[in-house]
PDB file of N, CA and C in Angstrom:
ATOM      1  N   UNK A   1      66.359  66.758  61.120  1.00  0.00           N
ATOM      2  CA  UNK A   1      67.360  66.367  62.095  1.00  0.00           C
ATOM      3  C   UNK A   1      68.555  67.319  62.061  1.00  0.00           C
ATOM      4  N   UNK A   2      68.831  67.655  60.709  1.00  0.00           N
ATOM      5  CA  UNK A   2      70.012  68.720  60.488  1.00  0.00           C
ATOM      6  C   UNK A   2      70.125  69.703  61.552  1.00  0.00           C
ATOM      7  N   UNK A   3      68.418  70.189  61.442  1.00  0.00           N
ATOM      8  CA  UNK A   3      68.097  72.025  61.803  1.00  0.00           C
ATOM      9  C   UNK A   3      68.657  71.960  63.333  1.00  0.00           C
ATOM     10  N   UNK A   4      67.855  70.576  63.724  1.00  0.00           N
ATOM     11  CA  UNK A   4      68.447  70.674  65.050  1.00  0.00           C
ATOM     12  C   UNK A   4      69.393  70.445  65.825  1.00  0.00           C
ATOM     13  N   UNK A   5      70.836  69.663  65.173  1.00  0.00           N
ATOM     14  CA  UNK A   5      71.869  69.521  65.746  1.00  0.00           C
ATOM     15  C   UNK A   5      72.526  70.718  65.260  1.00  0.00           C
ATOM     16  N   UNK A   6      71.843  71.970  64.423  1.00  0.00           N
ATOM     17  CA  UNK A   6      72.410  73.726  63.888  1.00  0.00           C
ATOM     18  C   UNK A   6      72.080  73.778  64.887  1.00  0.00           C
ATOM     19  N   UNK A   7      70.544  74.618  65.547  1.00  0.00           N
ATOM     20  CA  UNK A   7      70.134  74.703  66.838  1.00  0.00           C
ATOM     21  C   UNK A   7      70.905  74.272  68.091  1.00  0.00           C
ATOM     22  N   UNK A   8      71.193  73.313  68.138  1.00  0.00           N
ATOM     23  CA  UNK A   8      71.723  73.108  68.910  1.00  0.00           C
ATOM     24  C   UNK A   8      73.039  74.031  69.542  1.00  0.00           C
ATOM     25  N   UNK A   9      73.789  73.459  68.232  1.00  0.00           N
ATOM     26  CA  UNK A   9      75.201  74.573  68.265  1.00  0.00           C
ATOM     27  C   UNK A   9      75.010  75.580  68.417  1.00  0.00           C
ATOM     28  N   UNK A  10      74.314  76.133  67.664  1.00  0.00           N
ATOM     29  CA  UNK A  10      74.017  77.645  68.006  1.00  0.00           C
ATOM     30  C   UNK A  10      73.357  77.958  69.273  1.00  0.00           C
ATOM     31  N   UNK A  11      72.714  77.579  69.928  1.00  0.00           N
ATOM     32  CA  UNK A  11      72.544  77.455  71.233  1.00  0.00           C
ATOM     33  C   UNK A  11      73.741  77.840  72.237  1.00  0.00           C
ATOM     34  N   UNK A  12      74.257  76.395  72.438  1.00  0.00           N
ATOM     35  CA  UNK A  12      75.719  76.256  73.277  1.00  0.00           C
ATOM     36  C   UNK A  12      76.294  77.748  72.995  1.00  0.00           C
ATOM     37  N   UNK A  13      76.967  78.139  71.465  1.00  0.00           N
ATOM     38  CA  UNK A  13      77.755  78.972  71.101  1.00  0.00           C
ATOM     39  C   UNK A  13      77.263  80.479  72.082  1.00  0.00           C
ATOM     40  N   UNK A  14      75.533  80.754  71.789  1.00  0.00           N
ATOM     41  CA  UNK A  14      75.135  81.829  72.211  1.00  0.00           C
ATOM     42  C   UNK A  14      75.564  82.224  73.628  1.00  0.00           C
ATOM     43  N   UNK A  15      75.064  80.788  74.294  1.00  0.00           N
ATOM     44  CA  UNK A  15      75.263  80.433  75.761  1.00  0.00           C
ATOM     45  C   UNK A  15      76.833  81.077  76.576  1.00  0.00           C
ATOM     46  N   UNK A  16      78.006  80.313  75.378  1.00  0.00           N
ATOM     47  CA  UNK A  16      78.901  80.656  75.902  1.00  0.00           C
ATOM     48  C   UNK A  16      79.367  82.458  75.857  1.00  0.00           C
ATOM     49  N   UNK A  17      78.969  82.827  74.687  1.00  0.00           N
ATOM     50  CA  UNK A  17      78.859  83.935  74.330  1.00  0.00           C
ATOM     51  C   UNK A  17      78.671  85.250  75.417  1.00  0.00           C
ATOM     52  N   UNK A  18      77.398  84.813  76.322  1.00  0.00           N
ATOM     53  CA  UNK A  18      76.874  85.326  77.250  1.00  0.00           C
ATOM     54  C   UNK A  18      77.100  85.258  78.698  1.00  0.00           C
ATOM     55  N   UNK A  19      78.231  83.722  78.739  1.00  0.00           N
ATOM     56  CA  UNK A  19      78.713  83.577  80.215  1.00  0.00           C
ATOM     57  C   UNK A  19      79.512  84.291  81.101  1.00  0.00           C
ATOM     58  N   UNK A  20      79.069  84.770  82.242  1.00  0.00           N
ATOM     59  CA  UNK A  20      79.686  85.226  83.211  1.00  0.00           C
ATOM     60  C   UNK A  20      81.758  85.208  82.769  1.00  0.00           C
ATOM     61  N   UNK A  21      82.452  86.825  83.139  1.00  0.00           N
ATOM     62  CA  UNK A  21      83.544  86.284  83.059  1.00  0.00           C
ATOM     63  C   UNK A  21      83.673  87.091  84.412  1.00  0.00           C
ATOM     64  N   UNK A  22      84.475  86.011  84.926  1.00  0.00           N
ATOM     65  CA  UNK A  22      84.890  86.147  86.614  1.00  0.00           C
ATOM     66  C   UNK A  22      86.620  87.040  86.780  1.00  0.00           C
ATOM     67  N   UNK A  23      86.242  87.942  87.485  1.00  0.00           N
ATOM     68  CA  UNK A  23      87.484  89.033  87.401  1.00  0.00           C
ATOM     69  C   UNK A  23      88.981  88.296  88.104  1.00  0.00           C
ATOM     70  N   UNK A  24      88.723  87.339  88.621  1.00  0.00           N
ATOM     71  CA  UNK A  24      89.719  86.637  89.520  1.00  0.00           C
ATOM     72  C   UNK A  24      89.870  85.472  88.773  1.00  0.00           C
ATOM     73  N   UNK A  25      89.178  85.114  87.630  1.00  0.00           N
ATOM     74  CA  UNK A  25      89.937  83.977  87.014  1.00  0.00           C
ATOM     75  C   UNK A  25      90.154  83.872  85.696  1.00  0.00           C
ATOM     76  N   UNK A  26      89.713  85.476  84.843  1.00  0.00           N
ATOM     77  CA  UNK A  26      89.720  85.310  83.675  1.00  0.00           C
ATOM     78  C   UNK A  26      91.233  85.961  82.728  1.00  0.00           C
ATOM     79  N   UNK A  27      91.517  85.424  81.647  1.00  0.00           N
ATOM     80  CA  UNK A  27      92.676  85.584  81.190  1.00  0.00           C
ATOM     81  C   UNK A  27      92.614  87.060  80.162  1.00  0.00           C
ATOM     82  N   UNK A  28      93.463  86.984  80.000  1.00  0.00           N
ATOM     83  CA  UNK A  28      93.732  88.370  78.842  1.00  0.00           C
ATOM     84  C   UNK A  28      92.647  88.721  77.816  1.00  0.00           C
ATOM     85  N   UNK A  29      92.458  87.575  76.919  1.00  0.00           N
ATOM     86  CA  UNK A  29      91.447  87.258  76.055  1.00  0.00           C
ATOM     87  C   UNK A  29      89.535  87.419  77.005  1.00  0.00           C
ATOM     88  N   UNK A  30      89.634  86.639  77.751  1.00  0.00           N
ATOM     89  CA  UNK A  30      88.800  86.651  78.421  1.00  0.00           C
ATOM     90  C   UNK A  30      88.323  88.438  78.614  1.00  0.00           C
ATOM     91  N   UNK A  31      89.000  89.094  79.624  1.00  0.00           N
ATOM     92  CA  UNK A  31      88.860  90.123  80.462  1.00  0.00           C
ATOM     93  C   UNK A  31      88.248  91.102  78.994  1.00  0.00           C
ATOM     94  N   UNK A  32      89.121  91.365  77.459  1.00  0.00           N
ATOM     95  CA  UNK A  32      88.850  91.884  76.549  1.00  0.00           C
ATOM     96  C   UNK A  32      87.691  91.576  75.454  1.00  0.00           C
ATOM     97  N   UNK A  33      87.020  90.739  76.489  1.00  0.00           N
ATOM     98  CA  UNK A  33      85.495  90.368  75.759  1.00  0.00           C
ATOM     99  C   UNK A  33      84.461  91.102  76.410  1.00  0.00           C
ATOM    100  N   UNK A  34      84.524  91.666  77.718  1.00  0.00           N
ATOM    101  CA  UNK A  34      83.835  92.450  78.111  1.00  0.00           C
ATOM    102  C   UNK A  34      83.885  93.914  77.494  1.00  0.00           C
ATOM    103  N   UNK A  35      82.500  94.011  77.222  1.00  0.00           N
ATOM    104  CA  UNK A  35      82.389  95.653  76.270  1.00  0.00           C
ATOM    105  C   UNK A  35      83.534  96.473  77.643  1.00  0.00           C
ATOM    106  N   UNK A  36      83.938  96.962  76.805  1.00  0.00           N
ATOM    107  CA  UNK A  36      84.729  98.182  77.390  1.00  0.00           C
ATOM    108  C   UNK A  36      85.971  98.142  78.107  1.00  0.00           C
ATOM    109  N   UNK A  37      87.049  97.617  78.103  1.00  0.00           N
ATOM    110  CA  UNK A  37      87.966  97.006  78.633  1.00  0.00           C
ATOM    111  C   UNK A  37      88.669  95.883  77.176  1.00  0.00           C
ATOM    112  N   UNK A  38      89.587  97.143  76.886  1.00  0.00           N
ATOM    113  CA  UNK A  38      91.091  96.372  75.997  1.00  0.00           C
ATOM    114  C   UNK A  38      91.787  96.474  76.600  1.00  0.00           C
ATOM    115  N   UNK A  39      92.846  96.373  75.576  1.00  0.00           N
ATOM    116  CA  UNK A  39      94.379  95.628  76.517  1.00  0.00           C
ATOM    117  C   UNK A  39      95.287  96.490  77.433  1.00  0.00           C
ATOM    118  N   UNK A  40      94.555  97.722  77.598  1.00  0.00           N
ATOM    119  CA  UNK A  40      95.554  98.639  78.345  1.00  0.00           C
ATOM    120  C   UNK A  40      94.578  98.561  79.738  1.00  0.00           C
ATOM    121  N   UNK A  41      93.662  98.296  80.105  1.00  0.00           N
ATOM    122  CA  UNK A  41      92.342  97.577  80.938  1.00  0.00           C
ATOM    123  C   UNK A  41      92.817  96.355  81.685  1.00  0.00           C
ATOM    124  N   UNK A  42      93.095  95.897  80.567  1.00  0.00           N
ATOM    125  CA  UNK A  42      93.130  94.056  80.823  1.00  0.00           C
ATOM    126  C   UNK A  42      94.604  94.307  81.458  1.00  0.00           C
ATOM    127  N   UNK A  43      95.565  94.994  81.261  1.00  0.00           N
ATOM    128  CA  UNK A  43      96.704  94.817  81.654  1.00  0.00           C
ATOM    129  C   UNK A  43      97.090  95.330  83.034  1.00  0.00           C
ATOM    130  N   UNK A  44      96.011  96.391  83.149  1.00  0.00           N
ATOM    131  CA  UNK A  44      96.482  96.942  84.451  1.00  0.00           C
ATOM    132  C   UNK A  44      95.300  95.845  85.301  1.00  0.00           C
ATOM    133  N   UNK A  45      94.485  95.474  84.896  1.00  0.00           N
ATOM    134  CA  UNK A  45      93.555  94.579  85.630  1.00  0.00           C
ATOM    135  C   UNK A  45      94.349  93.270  86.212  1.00  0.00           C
ATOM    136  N   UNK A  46      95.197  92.862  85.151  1.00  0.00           N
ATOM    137  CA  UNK A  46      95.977  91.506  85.291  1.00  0.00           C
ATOM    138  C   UNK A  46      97.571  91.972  86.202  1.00  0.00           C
ATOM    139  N   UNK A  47      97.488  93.045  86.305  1.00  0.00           N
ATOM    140  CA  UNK A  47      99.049  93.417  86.721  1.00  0.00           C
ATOM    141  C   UNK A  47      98.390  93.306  88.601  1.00  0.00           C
ATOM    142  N   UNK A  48      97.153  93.914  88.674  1.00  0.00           N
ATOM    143  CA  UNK A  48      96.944  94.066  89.850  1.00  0.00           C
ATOM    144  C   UNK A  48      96.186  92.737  90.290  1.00  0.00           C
ATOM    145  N   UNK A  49      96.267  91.861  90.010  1.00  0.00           N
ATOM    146  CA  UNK A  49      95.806  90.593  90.308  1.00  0.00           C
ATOM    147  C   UNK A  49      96.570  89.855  90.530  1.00  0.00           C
ATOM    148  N   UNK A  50      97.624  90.116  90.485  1.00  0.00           N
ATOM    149  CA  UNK A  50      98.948  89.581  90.066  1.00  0.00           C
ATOM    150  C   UNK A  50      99.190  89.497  92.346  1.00  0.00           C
ATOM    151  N   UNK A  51      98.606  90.687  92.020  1.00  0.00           N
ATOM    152  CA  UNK A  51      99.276  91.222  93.921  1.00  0.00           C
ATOM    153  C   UNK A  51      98.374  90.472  94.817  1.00  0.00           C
ATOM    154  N   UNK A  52      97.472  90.017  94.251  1.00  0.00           N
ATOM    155  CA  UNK A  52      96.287  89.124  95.214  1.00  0.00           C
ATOM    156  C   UNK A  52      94.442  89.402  94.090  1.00  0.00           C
ATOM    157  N   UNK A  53      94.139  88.656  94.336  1.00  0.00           N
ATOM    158  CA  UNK A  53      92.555  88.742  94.584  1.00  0.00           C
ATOM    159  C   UNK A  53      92.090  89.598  94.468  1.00  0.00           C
ATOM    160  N   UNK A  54      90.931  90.130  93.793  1.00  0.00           N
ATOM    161  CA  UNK A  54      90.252  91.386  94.014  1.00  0.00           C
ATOM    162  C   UNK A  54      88.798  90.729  95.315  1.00  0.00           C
ATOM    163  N   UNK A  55      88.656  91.065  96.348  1.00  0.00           N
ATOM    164  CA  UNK A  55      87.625  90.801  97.003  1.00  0.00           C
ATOM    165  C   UNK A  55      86.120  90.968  96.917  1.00  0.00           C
ATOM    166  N   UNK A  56      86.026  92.143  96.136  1.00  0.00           N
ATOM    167  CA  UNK A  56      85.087  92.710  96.425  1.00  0.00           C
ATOM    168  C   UNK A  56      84.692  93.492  94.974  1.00  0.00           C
ATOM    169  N   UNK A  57      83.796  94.633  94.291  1.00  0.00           N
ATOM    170  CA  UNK A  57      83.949  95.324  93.472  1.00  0.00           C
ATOM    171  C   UNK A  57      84.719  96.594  93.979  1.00  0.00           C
ATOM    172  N   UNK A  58      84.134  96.892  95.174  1.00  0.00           N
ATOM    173  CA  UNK A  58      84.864  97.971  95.866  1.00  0.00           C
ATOM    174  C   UNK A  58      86.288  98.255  95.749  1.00  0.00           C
ATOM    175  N   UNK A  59      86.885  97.131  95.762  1.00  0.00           N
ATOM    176  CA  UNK A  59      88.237  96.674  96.154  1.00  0.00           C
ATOM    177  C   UNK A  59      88.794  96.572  94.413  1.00  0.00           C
ATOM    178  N   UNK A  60      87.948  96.324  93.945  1.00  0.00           N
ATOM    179  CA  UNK A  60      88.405  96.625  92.123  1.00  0.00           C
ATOM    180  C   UNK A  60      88.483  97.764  92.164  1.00  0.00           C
ATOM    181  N   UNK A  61      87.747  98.450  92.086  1.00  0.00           N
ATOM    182  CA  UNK A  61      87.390 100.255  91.788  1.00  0.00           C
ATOM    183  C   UNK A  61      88.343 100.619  92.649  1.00  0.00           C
ATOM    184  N   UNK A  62      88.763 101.140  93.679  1.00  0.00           N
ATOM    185  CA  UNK A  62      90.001 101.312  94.273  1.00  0.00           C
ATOM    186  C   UNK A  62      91.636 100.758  93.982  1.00  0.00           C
ATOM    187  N   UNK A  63      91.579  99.730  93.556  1.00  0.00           N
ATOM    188  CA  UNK A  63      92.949  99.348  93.227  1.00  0.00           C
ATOM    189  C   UNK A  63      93.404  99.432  91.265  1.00  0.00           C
ATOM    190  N   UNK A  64      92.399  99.602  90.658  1.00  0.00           N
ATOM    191  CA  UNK A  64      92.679  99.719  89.008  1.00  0.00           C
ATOM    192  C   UNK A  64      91.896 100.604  88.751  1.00  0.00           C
ATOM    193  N   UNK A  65      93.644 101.639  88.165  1.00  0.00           N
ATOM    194  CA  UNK A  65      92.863 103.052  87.575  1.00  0.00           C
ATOM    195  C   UNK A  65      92.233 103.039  86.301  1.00  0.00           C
ATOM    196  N   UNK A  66      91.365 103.684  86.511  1.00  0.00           N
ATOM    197  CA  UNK A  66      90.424 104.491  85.827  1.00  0.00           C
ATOM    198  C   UNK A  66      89.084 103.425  85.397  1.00  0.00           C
ATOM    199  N   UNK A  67      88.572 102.984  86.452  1.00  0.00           N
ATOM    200  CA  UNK A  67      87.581 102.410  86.517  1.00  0.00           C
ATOM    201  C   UNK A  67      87.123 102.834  88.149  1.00  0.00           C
ATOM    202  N   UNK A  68      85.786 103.220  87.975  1.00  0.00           N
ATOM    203  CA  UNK A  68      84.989 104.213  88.952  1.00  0.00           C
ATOM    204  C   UNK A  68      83.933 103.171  88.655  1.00  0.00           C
ATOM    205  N   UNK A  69      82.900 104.062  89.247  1.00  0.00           N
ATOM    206  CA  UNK A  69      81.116 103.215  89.967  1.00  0.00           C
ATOM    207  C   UNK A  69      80.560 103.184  88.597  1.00  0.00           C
ATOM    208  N   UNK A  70      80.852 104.371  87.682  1.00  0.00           N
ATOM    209  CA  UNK A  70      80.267 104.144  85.872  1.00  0.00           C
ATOM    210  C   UNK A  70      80.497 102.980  85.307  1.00  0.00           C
ATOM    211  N   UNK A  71      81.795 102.564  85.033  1.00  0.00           N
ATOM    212  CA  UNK A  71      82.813 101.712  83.933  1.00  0.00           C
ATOM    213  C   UNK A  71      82.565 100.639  84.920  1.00  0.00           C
ATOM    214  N   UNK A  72      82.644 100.304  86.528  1.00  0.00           N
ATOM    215  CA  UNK A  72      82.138  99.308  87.115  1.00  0.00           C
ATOM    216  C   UNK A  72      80.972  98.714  86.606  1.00  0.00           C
ATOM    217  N   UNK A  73      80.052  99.676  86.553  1.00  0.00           N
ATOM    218  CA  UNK A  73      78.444  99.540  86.021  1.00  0.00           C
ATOM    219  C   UNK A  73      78.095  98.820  85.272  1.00  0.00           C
ATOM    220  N   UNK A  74      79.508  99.551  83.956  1.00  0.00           N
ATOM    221  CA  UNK A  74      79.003  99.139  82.530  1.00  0.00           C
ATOM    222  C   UNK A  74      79.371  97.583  82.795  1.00  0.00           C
ATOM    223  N   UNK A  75      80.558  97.538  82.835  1.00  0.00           N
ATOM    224  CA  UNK A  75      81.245  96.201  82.914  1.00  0.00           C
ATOM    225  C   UNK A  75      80.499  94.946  83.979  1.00  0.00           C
ATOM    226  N   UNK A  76      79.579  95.235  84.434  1.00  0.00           N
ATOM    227  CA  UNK A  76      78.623  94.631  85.323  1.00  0.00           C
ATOM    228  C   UNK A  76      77.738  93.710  84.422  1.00  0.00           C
ATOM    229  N   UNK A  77      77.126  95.326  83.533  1.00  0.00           N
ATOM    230  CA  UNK A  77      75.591  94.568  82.652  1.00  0.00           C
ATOM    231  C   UNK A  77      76.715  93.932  81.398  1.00  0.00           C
ATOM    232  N   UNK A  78      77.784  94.313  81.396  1.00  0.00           N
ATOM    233  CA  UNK A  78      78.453  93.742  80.052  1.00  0.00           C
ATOM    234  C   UNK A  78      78.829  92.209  80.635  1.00  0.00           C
ATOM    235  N   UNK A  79      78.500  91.422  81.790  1.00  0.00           N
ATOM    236  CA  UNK A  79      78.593  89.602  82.079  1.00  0.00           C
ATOM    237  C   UNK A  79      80.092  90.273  83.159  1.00  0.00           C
ATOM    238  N   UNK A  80      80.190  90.540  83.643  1.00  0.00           N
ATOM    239  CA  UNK A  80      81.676  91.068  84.772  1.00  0.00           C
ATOM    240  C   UNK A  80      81.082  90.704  85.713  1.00  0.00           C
ATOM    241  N   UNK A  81      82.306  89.838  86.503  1.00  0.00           N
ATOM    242  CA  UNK A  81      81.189  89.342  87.749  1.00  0.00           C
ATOM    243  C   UNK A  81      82.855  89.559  88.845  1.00  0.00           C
ATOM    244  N   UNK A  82      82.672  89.839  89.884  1.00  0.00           N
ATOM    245  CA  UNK A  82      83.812  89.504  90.877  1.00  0.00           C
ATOM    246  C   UNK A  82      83.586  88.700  91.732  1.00  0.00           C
ATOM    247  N   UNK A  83      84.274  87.327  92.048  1.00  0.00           N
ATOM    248  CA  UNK A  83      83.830  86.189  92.520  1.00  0.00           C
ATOM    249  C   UNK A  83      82.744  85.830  92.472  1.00  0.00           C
ATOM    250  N   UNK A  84      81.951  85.955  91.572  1.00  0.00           N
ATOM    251  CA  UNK A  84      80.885  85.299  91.209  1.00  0.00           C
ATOM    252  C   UNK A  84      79.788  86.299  91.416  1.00  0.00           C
ATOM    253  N   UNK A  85      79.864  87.504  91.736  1.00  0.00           N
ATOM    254  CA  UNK A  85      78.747  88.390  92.246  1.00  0.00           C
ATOM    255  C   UNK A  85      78.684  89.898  91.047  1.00  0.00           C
ATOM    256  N   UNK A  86      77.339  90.343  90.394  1.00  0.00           N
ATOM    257  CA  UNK A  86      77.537  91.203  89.775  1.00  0.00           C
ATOM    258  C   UNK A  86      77.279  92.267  90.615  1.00  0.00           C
ATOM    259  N   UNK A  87      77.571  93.260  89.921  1.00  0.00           N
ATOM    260  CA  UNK A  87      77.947  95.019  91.018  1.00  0.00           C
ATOM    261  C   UNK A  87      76.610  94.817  91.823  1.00  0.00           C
ATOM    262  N   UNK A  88      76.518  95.304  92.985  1.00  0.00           N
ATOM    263  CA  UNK A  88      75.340  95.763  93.791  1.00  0.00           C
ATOM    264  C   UNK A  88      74.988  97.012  93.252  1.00  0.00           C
ATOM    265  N   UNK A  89      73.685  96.880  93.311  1.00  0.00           N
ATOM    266  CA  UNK A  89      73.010  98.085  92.320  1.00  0.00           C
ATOM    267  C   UNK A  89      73.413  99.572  93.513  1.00  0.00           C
ATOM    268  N   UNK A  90      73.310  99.164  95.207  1.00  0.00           N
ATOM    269  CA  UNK A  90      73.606 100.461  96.083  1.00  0.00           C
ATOM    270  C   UNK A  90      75.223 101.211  95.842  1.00  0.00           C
ATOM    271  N   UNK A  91      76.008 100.185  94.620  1.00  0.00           N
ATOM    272  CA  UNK A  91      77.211 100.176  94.217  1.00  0.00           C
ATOM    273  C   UNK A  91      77.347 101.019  92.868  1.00  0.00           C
ATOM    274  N   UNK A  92      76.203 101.026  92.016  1.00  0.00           N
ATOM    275  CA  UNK A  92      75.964 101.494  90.649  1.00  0.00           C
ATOM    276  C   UNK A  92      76.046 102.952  90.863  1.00  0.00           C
ATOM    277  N   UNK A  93      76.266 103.775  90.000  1.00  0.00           N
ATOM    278  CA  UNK A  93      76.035 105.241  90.157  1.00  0.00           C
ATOM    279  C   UNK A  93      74.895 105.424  90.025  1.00  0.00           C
ATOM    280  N   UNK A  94      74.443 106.608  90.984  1.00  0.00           N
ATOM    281  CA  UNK A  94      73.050 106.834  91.335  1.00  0.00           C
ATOM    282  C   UNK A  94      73.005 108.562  89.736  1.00  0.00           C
ATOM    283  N   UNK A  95      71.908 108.181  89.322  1.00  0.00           N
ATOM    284  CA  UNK A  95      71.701 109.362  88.529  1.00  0.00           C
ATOM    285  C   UNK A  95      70.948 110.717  88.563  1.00  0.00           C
ATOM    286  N   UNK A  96      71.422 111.637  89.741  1.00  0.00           N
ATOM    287  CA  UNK A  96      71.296 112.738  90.139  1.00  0.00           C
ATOM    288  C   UNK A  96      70.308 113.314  89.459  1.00  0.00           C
ATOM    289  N   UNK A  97      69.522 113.905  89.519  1.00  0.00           N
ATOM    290  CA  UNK A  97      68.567 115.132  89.098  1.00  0.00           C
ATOM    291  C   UNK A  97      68.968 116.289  89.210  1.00  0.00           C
ATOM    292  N   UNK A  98      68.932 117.091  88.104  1.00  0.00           N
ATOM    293  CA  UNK A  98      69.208 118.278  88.576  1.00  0.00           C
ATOM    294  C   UNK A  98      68.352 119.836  89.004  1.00  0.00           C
ATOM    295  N   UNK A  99      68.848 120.261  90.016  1.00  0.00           N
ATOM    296  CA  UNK A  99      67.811 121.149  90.542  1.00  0.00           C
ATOM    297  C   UNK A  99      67.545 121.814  89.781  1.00  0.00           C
ATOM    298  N   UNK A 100      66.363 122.531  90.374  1.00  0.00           N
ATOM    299  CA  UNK A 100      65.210 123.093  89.330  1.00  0.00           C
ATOM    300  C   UNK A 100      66.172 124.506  89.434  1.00  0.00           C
ATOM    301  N   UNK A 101      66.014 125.187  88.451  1.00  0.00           N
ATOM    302  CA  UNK A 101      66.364 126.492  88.513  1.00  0.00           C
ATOM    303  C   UNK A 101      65.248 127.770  88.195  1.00  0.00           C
ATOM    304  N   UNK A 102      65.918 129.031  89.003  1.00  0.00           N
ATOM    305  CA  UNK A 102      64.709 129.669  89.314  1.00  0.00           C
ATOM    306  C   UNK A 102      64.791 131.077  87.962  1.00  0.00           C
ATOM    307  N   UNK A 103      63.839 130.690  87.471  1.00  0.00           N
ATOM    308  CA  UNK A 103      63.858 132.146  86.276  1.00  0.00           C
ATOM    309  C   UNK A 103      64.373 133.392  86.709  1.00  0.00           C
TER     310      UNK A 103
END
């Protein structure tokens, strides 16, 4: 009976661990649980939220510097969601090939 009210907890804990954090409603702490994004991130993230809503990812990546279609990316597969939606992959950086070169 023990193992499974451990299980259990550990469950929930993992669960929460892994939940979605929403760019329009999450706090300081919050925003700095996503891999890649500390407090100099979180601050300009929270300063510009401050001015309204982020709508869109688009509308993230344009209004808070130094986050582009990469660090969007990462912060995507890292549980980053903007209003509830993770990056559109036609949104992800596309990974170029590079041309062949001629001897």
């Amino acid at each position: 009976m023990l193992k499974k009210v451990w299980f259990a907890l550990l469950y929930v804990l993992a669960a929460n661990a892994f939940a979605a954090v929403d760019l329009n409603k999450a706090d300081q702490a919050q925003l700095e649980s996503v891999k890649g994004i500390g407090p100099a991130m979180s601050a300009r993230i929270l300063d510009e939220r401050k001015k309204g809503d982020f709508k869109d990812w688009n509308d993230f990546m344009v209004r808070v510097k130094g986050v582009g279609p990469a660090n969007a990316a990462k912060f995507s597969e890292s549980g980053m969601t903007v209003n509830g939606a993770a990056l559109p992959q036609a949104a992800a950086p596309a990974t170029a090939a590079k041309p062949a070169t001629k001897p």
